[in-house]
PDB file of N, CA and C in Angstrom:
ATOM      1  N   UNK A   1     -14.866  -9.618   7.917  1.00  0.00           N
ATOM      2  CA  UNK A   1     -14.045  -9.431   9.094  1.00  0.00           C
ATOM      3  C   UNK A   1     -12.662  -8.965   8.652  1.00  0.00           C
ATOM      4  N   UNK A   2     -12.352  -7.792   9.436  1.00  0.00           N
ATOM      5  CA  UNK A   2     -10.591  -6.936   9.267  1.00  0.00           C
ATOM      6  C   UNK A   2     -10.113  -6.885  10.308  1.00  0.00           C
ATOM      7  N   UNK A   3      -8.495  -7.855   9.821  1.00  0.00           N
ATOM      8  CA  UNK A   3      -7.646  -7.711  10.844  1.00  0.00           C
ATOM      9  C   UNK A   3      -7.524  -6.040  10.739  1.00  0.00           C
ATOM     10  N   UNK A   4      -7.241  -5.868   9.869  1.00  0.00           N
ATOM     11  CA  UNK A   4      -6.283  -4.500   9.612  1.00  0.00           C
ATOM     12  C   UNK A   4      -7.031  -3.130  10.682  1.00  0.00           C
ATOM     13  N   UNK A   5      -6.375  -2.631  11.622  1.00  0.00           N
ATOM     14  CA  UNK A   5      -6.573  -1.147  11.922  1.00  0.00           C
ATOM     15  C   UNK A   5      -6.970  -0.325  11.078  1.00  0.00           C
ATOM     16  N   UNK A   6      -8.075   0.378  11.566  1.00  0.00           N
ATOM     17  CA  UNK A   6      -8.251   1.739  11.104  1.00  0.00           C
ATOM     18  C   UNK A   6      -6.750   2.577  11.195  1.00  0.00           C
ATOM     19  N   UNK A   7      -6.445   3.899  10.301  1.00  0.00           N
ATOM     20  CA  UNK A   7      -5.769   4.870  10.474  1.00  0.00           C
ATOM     21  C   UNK A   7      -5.189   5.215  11.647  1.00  0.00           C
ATOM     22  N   UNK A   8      -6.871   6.132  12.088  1.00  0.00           N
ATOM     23  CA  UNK A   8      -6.248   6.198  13.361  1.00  0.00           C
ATOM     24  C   UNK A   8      -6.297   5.572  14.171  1.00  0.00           C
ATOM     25  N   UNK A   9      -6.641   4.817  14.610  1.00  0.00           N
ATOM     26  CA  UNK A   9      -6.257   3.813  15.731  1.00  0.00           C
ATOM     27  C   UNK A   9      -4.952   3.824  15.544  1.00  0.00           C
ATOM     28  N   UNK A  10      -4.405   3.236  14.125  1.00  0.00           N
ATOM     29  CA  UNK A  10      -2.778   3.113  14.215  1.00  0.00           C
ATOM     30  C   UNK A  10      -1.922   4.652  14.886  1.00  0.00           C
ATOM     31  N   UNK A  11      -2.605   5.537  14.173  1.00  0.00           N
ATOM     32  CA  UNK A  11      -1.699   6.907  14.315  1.00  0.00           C
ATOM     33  C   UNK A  11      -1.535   7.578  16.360  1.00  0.00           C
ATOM     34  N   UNK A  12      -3.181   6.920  16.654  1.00  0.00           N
ATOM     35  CA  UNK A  12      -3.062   6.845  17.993  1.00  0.00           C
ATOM     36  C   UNK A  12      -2.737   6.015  18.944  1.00  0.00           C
ATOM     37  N   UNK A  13      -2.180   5.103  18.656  1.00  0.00           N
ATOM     38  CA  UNK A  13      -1.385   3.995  19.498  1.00  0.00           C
ATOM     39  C   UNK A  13      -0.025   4.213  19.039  1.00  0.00           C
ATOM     40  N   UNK A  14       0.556   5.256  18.114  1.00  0.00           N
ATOM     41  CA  UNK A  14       1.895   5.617  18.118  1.00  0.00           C
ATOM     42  C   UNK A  14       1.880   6.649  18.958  1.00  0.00           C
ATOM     43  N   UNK A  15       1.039   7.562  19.403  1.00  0.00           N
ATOM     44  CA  UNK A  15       1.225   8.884  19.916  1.00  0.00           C
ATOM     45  C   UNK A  15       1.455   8.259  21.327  1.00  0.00           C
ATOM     46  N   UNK A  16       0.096   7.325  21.659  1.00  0.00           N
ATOM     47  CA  UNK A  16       0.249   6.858  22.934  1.00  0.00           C
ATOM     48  C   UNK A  16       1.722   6.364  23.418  1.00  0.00           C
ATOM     49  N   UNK A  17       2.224   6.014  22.412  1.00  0.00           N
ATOM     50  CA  UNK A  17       3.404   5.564  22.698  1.00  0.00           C
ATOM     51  C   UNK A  17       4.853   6.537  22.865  1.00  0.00           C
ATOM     52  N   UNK A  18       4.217   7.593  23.041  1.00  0.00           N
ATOM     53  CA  UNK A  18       4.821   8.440  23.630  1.00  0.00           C
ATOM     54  C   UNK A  18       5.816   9.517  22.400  1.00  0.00           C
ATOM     55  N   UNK A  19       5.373   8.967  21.092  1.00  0.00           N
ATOM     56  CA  UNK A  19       6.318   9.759  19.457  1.00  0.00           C
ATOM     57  C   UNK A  19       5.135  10.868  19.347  1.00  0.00           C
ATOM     58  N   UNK A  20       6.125  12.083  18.876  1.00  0.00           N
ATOM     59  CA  UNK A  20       5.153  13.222  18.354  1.00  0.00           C
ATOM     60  C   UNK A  20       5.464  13.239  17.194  1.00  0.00           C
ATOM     61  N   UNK A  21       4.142  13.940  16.308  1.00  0.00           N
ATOM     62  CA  UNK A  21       4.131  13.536  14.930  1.00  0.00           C
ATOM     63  C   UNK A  21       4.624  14.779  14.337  1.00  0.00           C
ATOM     64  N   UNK A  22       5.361  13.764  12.940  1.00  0.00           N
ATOM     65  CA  UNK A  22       5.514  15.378  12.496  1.00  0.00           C
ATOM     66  C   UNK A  22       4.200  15.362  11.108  1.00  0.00           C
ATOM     67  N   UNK A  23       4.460  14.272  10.680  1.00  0.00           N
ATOM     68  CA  UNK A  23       3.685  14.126   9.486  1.00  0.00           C
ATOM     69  C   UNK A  23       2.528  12.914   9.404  1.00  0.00           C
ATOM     70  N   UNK A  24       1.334  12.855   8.858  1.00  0.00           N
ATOM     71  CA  UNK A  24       0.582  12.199   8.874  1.00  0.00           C
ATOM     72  C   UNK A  24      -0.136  12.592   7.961  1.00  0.00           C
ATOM     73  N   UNK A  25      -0.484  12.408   6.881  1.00  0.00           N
ATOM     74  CA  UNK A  25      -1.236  12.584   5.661  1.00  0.00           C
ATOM     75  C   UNK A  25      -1.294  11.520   4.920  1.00  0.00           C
ATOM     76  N   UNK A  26      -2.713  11.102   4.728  1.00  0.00           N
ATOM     77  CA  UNK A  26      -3.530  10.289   3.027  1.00  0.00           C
ATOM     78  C   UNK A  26      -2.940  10.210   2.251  1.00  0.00           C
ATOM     79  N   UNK A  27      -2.612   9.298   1.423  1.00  0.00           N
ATOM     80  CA  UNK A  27      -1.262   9.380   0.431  1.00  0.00           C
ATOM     81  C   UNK A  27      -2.019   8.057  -0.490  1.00  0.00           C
ATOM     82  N   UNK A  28      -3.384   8.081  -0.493  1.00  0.00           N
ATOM     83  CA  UNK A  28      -4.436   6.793  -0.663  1.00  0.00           C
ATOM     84  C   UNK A  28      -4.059   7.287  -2.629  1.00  0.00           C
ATOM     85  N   UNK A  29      -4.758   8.408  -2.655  1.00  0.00           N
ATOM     86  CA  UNK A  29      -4.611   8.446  -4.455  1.00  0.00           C
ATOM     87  C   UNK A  29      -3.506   8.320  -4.930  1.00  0.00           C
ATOM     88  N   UNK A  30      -2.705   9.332  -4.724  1.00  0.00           N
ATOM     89  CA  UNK A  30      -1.093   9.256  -4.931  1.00  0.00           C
ATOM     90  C   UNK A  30      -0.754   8.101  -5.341  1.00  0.00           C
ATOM     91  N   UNK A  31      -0.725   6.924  -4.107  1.00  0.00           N
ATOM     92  CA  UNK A  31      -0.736   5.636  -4.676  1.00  0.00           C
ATOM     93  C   UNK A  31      -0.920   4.698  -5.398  1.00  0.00           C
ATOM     94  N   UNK A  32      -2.572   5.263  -5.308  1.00  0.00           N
ATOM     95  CA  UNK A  32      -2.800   4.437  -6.354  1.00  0.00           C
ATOM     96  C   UNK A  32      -2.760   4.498  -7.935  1.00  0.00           C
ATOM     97  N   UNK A  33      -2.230   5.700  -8.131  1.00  0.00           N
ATOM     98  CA  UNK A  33      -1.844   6.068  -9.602  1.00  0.00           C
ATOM     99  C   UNK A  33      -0.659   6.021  -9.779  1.00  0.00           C
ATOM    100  N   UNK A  34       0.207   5.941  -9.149  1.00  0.00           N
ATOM    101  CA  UNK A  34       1.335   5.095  -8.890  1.00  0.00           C
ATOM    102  C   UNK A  34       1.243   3.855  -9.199  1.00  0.00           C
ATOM    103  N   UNK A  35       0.579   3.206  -8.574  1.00  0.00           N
ATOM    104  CA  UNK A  35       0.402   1.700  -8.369  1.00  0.00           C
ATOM    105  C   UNK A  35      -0.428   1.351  -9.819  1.00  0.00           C
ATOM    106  N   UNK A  36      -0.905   1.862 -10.100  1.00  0.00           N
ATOM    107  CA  UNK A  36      -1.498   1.466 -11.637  1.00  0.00           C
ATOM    108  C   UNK A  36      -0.869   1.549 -12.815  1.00  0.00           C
ATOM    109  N   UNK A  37      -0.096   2.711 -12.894  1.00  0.00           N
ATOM    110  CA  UNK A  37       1.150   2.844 -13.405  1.00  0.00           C
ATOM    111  C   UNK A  37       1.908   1.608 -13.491  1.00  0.00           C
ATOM    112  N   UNK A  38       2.637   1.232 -12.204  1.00  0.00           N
ATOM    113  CA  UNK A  38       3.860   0.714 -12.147  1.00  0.00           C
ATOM    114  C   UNK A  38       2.982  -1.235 -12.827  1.00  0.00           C
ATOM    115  N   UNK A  39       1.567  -1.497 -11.989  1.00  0.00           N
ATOM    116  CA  UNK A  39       1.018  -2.588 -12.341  1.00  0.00           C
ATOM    117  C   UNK A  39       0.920  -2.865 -14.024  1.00  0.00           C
ATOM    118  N   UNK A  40       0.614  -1.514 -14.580  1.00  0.00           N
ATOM    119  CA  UNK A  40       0.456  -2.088 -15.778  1.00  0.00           C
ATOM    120  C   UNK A  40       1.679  -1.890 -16.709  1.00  0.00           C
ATOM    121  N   UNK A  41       2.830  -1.154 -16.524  1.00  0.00           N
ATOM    122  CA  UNK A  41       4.321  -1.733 -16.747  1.00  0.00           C
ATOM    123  C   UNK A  41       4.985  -2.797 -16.571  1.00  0.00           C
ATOM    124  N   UNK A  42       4.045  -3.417 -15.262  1.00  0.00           N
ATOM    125  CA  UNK A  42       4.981  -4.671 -15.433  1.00  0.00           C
ATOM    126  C   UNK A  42       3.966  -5.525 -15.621  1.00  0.00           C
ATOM    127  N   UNK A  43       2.722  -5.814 -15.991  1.00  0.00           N
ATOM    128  CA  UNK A  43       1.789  -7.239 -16.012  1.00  0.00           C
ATOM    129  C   UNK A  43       2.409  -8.096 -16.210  1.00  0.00           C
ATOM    130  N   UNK A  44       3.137  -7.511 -18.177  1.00  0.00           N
ATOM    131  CA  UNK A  44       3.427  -9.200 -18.376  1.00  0.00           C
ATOM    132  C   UNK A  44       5.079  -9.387 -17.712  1.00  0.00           C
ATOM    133  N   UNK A  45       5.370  -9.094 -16.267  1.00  0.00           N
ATOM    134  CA  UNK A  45       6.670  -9.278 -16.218  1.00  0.00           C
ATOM    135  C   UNK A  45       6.764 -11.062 -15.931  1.00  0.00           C
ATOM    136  N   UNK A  46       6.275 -11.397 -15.509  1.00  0.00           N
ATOM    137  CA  UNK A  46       5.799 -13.171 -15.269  1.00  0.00           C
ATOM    138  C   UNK A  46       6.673 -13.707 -16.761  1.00  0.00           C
ATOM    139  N   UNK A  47       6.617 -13.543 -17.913  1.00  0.00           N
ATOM    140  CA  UNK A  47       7.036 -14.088 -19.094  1.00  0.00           C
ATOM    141  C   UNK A  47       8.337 -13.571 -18.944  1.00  0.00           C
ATOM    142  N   UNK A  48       8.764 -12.261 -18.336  1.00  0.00           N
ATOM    143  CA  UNK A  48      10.338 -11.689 -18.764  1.00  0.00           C
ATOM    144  C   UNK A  48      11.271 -12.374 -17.756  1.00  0.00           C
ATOM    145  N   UNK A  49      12.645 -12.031 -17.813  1.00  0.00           N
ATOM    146  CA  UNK A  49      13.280 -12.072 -16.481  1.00  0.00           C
ATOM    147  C   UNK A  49      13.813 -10.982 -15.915  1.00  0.00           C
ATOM    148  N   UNK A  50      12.457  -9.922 -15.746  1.00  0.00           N
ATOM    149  CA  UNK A  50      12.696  -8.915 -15.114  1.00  0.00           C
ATOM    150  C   UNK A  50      12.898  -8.661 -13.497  1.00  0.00           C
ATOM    151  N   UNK A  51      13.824  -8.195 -13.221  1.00  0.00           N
ATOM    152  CA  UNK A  51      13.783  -8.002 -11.710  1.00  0.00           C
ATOM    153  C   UNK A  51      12.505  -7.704 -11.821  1.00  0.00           C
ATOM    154  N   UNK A  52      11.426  -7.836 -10.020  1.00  0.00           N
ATOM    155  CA  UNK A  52      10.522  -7.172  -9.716  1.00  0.00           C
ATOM    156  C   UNK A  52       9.596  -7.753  -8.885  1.00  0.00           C
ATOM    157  N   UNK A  53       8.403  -7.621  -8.181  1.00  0.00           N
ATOM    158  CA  UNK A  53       7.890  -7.908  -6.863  1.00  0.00           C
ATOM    159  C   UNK A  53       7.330  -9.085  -7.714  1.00  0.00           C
ATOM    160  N   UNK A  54       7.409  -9.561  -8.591  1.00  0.00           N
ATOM    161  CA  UNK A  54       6.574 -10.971  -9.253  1.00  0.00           C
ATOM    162  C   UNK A  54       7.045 -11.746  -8.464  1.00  0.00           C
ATOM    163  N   UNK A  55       8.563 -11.546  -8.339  1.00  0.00           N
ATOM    164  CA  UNK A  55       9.761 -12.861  -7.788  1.00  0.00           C
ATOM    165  C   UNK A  55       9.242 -13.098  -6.448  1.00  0.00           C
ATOM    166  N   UNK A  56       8.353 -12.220  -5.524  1.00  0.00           N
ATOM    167  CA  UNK A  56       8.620 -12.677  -4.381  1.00  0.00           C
ATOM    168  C   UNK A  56       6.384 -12.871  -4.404  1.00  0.00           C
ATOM    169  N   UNK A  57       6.158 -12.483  -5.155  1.00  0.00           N
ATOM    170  CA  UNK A  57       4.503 -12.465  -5.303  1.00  0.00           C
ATOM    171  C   UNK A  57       4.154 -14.023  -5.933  1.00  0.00           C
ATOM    172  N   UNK A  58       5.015 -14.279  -6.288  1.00  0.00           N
ATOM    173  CA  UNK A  58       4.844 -15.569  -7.261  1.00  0.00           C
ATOM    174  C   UNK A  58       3.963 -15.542  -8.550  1.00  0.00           C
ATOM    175  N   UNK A  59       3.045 -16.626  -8.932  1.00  0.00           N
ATOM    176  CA  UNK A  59       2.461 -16.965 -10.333  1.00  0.00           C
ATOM    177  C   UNK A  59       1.011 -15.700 -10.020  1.00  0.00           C
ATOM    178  N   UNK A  60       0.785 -15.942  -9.015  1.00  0.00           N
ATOM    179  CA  UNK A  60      -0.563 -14.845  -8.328  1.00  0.00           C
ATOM    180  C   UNK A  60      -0.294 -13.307  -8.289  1.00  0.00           C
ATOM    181  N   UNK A  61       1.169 -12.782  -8.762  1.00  0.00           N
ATOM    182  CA  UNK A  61       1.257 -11.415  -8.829  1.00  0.00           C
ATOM    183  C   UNK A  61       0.259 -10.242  -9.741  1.00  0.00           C
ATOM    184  N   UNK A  62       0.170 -11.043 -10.895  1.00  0.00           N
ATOM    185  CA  UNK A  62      -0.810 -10.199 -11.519  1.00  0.00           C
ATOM    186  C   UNK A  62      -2.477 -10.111 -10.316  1.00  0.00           C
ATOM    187  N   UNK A  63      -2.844 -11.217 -10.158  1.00  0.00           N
ATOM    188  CA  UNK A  63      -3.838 -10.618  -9.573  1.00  0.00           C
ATOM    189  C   UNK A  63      -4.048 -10.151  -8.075  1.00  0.00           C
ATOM    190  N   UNK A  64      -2.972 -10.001  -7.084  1.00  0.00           N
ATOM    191  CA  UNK A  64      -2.451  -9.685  -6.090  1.00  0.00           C
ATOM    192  C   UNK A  64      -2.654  -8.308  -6.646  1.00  0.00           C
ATOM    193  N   UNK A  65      -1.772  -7.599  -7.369  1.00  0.00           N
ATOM    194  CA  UNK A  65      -2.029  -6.097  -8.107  1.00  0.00           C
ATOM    195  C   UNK A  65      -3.024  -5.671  -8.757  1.00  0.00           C
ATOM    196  N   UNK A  66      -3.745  -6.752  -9.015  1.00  0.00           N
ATOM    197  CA  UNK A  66      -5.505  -5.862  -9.835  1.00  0.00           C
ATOM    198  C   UNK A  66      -6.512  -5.889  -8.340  1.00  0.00           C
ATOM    199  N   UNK A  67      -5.535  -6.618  -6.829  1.00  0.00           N
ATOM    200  CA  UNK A  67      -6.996  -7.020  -5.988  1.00  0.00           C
ATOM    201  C   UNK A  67      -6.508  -5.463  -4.867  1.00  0.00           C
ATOM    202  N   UNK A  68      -5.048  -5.019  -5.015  1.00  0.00           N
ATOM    203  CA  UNK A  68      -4.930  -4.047  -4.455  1.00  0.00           C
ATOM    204  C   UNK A  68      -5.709  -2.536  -4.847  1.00  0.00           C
ATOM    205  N   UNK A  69      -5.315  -2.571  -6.457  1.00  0.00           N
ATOM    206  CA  UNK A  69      -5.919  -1.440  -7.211  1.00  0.00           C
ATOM    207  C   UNK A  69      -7.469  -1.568  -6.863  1.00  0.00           C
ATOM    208  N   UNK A  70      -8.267  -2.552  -6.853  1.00  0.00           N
ATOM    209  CA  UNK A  70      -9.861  -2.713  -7.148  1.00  0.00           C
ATOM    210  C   UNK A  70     -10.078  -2.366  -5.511  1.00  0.00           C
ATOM    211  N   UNK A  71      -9.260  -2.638  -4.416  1.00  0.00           N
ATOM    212  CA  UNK A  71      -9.431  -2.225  -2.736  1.00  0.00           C
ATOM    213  C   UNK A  71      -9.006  -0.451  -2.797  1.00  0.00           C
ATOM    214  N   UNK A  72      -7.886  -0.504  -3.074  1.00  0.00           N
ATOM    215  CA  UNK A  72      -7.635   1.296  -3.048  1.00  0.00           C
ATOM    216  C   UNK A  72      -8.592   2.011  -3.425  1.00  0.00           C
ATOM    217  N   UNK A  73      -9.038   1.415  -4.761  1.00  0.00           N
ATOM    218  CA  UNK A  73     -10.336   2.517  -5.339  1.00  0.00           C
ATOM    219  C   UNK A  73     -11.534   2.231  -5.034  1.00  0.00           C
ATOM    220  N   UNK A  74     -11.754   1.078  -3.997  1.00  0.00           N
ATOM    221  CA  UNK A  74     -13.552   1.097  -3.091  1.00  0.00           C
ATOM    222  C   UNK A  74     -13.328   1.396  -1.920  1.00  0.00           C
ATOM    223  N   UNK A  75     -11.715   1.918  -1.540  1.00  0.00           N
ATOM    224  CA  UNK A  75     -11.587   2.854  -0.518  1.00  0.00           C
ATOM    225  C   UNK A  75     -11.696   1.664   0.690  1.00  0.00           C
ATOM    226  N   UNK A  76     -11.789   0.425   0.442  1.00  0.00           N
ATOM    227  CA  UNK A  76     -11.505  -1.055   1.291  1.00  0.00           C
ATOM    228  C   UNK A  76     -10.046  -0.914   2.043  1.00  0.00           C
ATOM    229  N   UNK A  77      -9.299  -0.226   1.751  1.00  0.00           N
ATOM    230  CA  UNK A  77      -7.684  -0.257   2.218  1.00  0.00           C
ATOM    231  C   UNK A  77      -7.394   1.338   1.533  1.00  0.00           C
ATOM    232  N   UNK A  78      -6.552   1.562   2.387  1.00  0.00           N
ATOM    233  CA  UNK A  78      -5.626   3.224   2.467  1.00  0.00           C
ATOM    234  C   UNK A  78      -4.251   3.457   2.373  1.00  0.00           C
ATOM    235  N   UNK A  79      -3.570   4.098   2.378  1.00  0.00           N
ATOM    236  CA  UNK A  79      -1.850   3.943   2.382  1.00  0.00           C
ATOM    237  C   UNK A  79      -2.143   5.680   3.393  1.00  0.00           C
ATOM    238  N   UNK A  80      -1.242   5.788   4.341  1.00  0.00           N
ATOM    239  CA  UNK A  80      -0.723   7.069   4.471  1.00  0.00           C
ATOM    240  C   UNK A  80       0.572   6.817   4.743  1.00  0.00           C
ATOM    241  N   UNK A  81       1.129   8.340   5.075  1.00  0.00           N
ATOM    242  CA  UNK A  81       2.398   8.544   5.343  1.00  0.00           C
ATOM    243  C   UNK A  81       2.456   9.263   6.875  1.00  0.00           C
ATOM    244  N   UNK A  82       3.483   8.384   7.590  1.00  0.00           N
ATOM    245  CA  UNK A  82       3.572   9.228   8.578  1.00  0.00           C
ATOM    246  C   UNK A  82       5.242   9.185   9.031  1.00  0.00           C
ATOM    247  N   UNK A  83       5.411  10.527   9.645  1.00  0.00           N
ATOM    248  CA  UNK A  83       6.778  10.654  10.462  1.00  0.00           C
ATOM    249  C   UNK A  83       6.824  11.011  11.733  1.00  0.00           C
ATOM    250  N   UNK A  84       7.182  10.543  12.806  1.00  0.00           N
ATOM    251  CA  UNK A  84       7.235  10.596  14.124  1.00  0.00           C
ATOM    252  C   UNK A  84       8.567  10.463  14.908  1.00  0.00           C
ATOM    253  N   UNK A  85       8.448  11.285  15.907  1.00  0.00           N
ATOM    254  CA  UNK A  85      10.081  11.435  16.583  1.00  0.00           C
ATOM    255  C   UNK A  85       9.586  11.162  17.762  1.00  0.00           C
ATOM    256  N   UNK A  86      10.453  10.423  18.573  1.00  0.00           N
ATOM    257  CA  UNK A  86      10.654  10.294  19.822  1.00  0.00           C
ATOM    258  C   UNK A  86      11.030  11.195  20.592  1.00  0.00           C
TER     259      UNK A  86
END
């Protein structure tokens, strides 16, 4: 069971809402090579006192970031980008 909206559903309950789009594009890979990147720069940040999303992820950050990467790439969850004007 998913709370989470489909895409469009989201992208069409903004239109409904009366915003025209300018931009709306998949931004799913992008991300996630990004996000794998940045995950495995910081794994061991937990031992440093590095600024970084550990602080607010807590002791569970490392695997919070291996459960996003392992969803992005079974295509379980998406990222896009969108811009809309009123």
């Amino acid at each position: 069971m998913s709370f989470l909206w489909p895409a469009e559903a989201i992208r069409n309950s903004i239109l409904e809402a009366g915003f025209i789009e300018n931009i709306w594009k998949n931004v799913t890979t992008q991300y996630l090579e990004e996000y794998r990147v940045t995950a495995e720069k910081t794994r061991d940040s937990m031992q440093s006192s590095t600024l970084g999303v550990h602080l607010l992820l807590g002791n569970e950050a490392k695997l919070m970031r291996k459960n996003v990467v392992d969803n992005l790439s079974k295509g379980l969850i998406s990222v896009y980008q969108g811009v809309f004007k009123k």
